[in-house]
Each structure stands twice: as structure tokens, then as C-alpha cells.
N, C-alpha and C. Protein backbone atom coordinates (compact mmCIF):
# COMPACT_ATOMS: atom_id res chain seq x y z
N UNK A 1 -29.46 -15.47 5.65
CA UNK A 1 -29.13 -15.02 7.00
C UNK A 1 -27.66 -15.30 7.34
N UNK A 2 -27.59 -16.60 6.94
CA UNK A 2 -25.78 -16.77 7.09
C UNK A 2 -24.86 -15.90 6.67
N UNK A 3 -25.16 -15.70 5.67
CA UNK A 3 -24.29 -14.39 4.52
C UNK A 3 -24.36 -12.88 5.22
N UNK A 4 -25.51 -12.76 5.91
CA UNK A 4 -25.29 -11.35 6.47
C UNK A 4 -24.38 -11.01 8.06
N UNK A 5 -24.50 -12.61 8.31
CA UNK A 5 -23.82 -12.59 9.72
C UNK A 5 -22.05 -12.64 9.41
N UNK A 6 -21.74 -13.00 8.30
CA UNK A 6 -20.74 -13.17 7.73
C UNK A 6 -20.03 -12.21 7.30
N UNK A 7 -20.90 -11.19 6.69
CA UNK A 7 -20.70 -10.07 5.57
C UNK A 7 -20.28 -8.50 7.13
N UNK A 8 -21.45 -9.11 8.32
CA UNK A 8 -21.53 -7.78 9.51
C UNK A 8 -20.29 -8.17 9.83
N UNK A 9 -19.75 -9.26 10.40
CA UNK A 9 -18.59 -10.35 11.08
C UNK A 9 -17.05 -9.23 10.05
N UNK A 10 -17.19 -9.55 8.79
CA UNK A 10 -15.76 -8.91 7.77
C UNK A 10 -16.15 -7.06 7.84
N UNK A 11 -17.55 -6.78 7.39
CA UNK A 11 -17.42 -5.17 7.97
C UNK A 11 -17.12 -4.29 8.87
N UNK A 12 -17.31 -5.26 9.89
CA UNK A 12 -17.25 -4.54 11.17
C UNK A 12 -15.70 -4.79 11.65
N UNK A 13 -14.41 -6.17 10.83
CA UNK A 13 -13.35 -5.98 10.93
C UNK A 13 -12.37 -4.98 9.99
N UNK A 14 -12.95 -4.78 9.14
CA UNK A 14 -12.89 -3.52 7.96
C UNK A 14 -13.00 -2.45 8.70
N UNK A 15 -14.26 -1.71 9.36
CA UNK A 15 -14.01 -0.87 10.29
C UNK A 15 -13.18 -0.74 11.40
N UNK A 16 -12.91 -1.61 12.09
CA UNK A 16 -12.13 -1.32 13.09
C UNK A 16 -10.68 -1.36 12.61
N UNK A 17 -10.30 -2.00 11.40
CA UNK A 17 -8.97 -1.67 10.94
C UNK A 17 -8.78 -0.50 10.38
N UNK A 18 -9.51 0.13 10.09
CA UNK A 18 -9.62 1.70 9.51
C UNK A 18 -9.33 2.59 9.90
N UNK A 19 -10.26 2.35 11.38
CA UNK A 19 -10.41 3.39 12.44
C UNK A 19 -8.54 3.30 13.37
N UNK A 20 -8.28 2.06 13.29
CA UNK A 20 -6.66 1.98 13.51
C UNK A 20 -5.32 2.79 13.07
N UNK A 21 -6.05 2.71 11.60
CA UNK A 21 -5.17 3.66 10.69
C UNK A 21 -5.26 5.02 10.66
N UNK A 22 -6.02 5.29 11.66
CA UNK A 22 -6.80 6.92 11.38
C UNK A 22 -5.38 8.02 11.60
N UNK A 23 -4.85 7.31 12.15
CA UNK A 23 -3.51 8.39 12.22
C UNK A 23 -2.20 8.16 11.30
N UNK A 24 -2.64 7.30 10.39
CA UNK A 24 -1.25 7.14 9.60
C UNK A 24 -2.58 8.31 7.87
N UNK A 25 -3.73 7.76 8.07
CA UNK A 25 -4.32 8.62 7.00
C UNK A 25 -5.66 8.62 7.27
N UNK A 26 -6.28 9.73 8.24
CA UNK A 26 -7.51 10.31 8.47
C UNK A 26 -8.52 10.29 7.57
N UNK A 27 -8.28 10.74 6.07
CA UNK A 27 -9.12 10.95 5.16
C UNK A 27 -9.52 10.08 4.54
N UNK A 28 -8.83 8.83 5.08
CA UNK A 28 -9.00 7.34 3.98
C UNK A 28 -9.81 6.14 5.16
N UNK A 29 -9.45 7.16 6.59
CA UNK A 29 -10.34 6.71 7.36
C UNK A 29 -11.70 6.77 7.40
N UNK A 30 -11.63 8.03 7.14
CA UNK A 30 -13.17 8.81 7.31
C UNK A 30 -14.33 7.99 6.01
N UNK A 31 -13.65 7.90 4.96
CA UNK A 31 -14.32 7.34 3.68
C UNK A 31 -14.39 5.96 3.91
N UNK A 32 -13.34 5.17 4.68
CA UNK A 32 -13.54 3.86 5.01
C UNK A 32 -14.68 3.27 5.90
N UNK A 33 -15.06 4.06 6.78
CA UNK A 33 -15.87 3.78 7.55
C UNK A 33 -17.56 3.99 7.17
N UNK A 34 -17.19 5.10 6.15
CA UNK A 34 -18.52 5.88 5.95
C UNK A 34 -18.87 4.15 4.81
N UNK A 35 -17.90 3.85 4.05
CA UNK A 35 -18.59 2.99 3.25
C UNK A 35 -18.95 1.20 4.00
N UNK A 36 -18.30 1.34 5.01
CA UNK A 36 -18.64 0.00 5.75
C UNK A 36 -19.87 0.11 6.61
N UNK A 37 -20.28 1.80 7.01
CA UNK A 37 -21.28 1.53 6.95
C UNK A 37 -23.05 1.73 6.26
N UNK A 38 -22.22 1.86 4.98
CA UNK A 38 -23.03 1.80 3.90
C UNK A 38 -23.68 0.46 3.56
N UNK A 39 -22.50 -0.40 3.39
CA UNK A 39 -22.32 -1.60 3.11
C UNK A 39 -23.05 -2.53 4.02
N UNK A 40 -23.10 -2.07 5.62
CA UNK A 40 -23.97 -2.61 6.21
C UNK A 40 -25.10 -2.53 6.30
N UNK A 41 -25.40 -1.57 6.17
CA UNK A 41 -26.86 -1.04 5.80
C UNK A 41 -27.53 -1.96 4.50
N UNK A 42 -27.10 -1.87 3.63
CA UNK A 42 -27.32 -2.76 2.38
C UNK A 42 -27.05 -4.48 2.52
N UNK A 43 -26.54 -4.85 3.59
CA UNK A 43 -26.45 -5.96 3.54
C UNK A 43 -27.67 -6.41 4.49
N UNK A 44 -27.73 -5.19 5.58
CA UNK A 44 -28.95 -6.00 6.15
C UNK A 44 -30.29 -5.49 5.86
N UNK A 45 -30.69 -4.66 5.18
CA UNK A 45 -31.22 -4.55 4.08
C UNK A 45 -31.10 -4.34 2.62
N UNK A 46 -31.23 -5.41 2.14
CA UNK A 46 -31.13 -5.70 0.84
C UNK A 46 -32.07 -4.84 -0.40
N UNK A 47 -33.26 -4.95 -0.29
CA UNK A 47 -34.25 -4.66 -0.73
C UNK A 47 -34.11 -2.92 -1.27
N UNK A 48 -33.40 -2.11 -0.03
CA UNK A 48 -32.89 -1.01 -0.51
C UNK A 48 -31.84 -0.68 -1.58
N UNK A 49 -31.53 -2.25 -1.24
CA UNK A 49 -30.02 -1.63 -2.32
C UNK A 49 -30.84 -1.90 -4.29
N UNK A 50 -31.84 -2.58 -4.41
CA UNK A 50 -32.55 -2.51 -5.69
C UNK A 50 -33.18 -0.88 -5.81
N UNK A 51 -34.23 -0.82 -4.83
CA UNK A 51 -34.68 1.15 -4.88
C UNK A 51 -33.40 1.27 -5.21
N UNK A 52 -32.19 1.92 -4.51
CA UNK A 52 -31.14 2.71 -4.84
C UNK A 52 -30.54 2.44 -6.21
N UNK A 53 -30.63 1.42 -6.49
CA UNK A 53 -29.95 0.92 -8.20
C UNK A 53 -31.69 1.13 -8.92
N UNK A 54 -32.26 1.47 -8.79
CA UNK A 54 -33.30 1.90 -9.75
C UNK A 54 -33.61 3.37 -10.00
N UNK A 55 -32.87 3.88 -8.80
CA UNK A 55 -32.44 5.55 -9.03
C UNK A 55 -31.41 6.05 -9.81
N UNK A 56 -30.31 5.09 -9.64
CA UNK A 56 -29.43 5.26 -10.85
C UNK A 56 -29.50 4.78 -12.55
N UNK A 57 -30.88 3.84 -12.11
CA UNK A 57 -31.16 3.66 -13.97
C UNK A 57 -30.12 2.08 -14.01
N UNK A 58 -29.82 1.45 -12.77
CA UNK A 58 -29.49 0.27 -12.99
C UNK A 58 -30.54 -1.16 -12.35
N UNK A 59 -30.24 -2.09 -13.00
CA UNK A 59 -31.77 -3.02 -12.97
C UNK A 59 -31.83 -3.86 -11.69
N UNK A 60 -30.23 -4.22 -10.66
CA UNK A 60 -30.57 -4.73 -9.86
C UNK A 60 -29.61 -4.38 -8.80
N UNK A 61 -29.95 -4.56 -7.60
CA UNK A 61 -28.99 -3.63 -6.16
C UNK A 61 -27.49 -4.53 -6.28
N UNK A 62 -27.54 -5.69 -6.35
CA UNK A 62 -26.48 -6.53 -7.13
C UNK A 62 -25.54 -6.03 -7.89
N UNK A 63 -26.21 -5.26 -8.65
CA UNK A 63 -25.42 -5.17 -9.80
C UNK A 63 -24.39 -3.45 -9.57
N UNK A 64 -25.46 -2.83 -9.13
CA UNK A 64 -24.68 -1.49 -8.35
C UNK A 64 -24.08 -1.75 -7.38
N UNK A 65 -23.80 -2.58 -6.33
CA UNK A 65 -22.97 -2.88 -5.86
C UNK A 65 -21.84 -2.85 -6.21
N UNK A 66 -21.85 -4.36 -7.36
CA UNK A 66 -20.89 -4.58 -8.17
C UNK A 66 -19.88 -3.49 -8.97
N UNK A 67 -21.04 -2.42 -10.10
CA UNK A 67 -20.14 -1.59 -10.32
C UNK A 67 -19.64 -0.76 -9.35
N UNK A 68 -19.93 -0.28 -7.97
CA UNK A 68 -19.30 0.82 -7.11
C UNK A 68 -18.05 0.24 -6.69
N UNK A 69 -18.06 -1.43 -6.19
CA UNK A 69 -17.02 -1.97 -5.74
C UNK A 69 -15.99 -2.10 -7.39
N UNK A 70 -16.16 -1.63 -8.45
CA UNK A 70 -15.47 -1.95 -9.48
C UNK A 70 -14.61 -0.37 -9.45
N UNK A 71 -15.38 0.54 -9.47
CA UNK A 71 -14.70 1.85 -9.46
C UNK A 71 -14.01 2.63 -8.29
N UNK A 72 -14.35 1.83 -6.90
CA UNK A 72 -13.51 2.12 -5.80
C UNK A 72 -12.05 1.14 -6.01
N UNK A 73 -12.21 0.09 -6.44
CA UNK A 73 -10.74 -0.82 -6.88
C UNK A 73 -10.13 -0.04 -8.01
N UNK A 74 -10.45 0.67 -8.59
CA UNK A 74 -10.08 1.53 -9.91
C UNK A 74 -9.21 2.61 -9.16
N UNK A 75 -10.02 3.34 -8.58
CA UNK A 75 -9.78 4.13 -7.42
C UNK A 75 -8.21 4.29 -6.50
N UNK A 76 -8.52 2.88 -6.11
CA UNK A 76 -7.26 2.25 -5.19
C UNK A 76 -6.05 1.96 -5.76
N UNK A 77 -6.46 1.12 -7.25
CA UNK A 77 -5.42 0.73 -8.10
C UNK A 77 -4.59 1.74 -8.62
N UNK A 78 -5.37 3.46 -8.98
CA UNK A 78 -4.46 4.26 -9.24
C UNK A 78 -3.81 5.16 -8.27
N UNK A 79 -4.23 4.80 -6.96
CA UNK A 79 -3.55 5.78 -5.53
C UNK A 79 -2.38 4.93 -5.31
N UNK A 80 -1.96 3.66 -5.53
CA UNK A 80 -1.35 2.71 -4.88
C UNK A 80 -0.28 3.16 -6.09
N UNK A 81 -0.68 3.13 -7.26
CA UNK A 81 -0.08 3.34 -8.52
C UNK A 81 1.18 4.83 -7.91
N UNK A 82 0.18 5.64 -8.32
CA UNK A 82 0.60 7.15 -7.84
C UNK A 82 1.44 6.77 -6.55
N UNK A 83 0.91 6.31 -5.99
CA UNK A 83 2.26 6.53 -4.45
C UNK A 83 3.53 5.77 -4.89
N UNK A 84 3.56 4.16 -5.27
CA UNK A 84 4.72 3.87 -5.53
C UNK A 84 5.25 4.66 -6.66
N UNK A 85 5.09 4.92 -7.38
CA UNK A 85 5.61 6.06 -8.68
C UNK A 85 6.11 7.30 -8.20
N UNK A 86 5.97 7.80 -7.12
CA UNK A 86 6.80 8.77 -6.01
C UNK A 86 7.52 8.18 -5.26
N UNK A 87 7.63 6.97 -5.09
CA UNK A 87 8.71 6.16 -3.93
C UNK A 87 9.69 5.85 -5.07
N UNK A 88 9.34 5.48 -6.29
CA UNK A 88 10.78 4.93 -6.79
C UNK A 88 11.26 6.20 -7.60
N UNK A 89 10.60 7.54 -7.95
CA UNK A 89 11.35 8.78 -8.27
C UNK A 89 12.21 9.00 -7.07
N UNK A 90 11.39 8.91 -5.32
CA UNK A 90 12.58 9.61 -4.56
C UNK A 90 13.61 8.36 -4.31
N UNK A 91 13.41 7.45 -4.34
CA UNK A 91 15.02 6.19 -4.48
C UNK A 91 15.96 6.41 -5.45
N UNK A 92 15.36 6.53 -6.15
CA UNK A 92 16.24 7.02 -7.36
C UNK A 92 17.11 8.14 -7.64
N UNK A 93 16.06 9.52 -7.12
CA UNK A 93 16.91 10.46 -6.41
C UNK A 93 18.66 10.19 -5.22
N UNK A 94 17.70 9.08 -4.73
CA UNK A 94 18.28 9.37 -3.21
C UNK A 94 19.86 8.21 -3.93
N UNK A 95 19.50 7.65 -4.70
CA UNK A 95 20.74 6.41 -5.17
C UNK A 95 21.29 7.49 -5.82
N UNK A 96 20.75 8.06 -6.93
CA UNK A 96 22.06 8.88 -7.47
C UNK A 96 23.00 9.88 -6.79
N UNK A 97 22.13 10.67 -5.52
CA UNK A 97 23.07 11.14 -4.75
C UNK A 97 24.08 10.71 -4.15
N UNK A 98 23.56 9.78 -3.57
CA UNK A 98 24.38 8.31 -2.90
C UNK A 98 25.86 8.10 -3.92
N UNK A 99 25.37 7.91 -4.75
CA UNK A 99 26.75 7.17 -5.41
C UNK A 99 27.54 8.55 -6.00
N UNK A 100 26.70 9.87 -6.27
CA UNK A 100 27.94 10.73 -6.37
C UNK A 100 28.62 11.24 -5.64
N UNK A 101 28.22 11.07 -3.73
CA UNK A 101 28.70 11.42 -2.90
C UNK A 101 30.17 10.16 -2.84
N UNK A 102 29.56 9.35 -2.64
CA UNK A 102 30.17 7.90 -2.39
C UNK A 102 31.59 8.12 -3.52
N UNK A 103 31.16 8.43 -4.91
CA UNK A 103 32.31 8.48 -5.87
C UNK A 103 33.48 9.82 -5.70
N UNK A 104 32.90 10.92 -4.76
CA UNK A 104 33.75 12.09 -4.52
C UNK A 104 34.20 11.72 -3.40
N UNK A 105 34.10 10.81 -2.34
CA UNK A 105 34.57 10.58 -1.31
C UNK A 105 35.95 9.71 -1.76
N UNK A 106 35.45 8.84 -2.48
CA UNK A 106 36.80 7.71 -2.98
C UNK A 106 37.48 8.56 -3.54
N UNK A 107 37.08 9.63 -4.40
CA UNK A 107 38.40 10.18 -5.79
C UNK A 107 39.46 10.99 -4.07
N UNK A 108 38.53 11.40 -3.10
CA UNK A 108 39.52 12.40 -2.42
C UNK A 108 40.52 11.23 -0.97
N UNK A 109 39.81 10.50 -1.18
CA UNK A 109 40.89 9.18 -0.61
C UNK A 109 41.84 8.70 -1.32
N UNK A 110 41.78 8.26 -2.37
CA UNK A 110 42.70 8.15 -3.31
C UNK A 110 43.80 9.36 -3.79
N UNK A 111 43.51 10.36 -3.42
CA UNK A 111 44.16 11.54 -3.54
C UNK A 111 44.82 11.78 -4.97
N UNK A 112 43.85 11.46 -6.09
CA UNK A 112 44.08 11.79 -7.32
C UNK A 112 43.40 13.53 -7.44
N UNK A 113 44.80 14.04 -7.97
CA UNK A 113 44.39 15.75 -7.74
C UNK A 113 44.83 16.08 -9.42
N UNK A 114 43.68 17.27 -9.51
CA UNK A 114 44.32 17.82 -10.83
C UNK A 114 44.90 18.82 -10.96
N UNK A 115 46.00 19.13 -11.98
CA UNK A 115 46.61 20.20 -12.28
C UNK A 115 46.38 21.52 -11.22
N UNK A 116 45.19 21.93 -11.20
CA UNK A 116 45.10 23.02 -10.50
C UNK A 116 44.95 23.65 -9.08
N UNK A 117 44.82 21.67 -8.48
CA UNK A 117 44.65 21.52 -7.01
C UNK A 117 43.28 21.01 -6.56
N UNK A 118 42.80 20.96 -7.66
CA UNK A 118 41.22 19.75 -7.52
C UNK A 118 41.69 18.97 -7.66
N UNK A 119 40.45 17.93 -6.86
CA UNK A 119 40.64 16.69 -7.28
C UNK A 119 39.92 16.34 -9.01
N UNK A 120 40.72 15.51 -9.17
CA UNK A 120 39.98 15.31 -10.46
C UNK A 120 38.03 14.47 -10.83
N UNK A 121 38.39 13.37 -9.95
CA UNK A 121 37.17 12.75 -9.85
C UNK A 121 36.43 13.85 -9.27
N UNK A 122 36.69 14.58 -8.04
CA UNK A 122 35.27 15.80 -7.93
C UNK A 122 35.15 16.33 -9.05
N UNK A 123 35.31 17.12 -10.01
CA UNK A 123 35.30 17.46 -10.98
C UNK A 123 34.57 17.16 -12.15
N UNK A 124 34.87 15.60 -12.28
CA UNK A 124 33.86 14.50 -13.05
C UNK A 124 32.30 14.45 -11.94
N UNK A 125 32.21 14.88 -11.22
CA UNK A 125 31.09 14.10 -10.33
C UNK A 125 30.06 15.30 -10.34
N UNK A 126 31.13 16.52 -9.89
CA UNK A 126 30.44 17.47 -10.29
C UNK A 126 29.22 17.47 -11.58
N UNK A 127 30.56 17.66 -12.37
CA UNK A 127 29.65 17.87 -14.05
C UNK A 127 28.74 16.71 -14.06
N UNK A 128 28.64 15.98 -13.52
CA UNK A 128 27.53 14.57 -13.89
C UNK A 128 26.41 15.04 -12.81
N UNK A 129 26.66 15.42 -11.67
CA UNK A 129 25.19 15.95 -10.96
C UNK A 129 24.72 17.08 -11.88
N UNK A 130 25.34 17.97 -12.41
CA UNK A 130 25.01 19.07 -13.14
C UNK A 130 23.88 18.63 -14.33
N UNK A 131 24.28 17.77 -15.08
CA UNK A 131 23.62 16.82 -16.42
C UNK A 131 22.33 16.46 -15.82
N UNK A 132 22.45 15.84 -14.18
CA UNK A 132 21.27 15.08 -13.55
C UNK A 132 20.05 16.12 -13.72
């Protein structure tokens, strides 16, 4: 009984942090909630969560638990993955622009010009965004 007052007590703060976020990501809301209150359901009845793991051909509600909470962290681990792996492509983007802007600004302060009335460093900065 302790454990379920414990388990309603962290679900029900799981939900309401969810439902918080609903406007930074709706769809992660909607799935968040639906599984907290899955989770409650199964916590305060237990007994269902064995039926339900005997429908899947697993031996105890324990144990399906276990694997669902193993493949939603799987889940998470590769969204979290995927998003930072787009944050440091666009930094990276955004630094190399940065510094070829930054390096055509100095060559035309310095007022190193070439032969033909370019500057020379634009020239170099050019051809190196071009390569990018």
C-alpha cells in the first residue's frame, strides 16, 4: 500500500509536468499522459498487469513492465540522440559562417586589396565557403 501511494504521489507529478510542456511539444504530451495513466492503472491494480503480460506470452506483469519501461528509454535515448545531432550540425553551420563573415570583415578593414580591386582575403573566404 505504501508503494502505491508513492508510485500515484510521482505519477500524478509526471503528469502534471507533461501537461506543462504541452506547448513546447503536444505530441510528447499526449503520449506522456496516456502512459501515466496507464501506469496508474497498473499500479493500483496490479493483478492486471500479470493478465496483460500473459497476453503477450510474458510470465509476469513485473516483468512487462520492465521490458516496456526498457524500450520507451531506448526510445528517448535515440530522440535525445537525434535532436542533439541537429543542434551541433546547425552550430557548426552557424560557426563556420561566423568566422567567414568575421574573416571578410577583417581582410576589408585592413584594406589588403588585390591586383584587380578585390580584396584579397574576400577572395580566399570566398573559395573556402565554396569547398564548405
Amino acid at each position: 500500500m505504501m508503494f502505491q501511494i508513492f508510485a500515484t504521489i510521482v505519477l500524478f507529478c509526471i503528469a502534471v509536468y507533461a501537461y506543462a510542456q504541452s506547448r513546447v511539444s503536444p505530441y510528447v504530451t499526449r503520449i506522456a499522459i496516456l502512459v501515466t495513466i496507464l501506469g496508474e492503472y497498473l499500479v493500483l491494480v496490479p493483478d492486471h498487469a500479470t493478465s496483460i503480460a500473459s497476453l503477450f506470452g510474458v510470465g509476469r506483469g513485473a516483468d512487462l513492465i520492465f521490458y516496456v519501461w526498457v524500450l520507451l528509454s531506448m526510445i528517448m535515448v535515440l530522440n535525445v540522440h537525434i535532436r542533439l545531432r541537429g543542434l551541433n550540425d546547425r552550430l557548426i553551420a552557424l560557426t563556420r559562417e561566423l568566422a567567414l563573415r568575421d574573416a571578410a570583415d577583417a581582410a576589408r578593414r585592413l584594406g589588403a586589396r588585390h591586383p584587380r580591386g578585390r580584396c584579397r582575403a574576400t577572395i580566399l573566404v570566398n573559395s573556402a565557403a565554396r569547398v564548405m
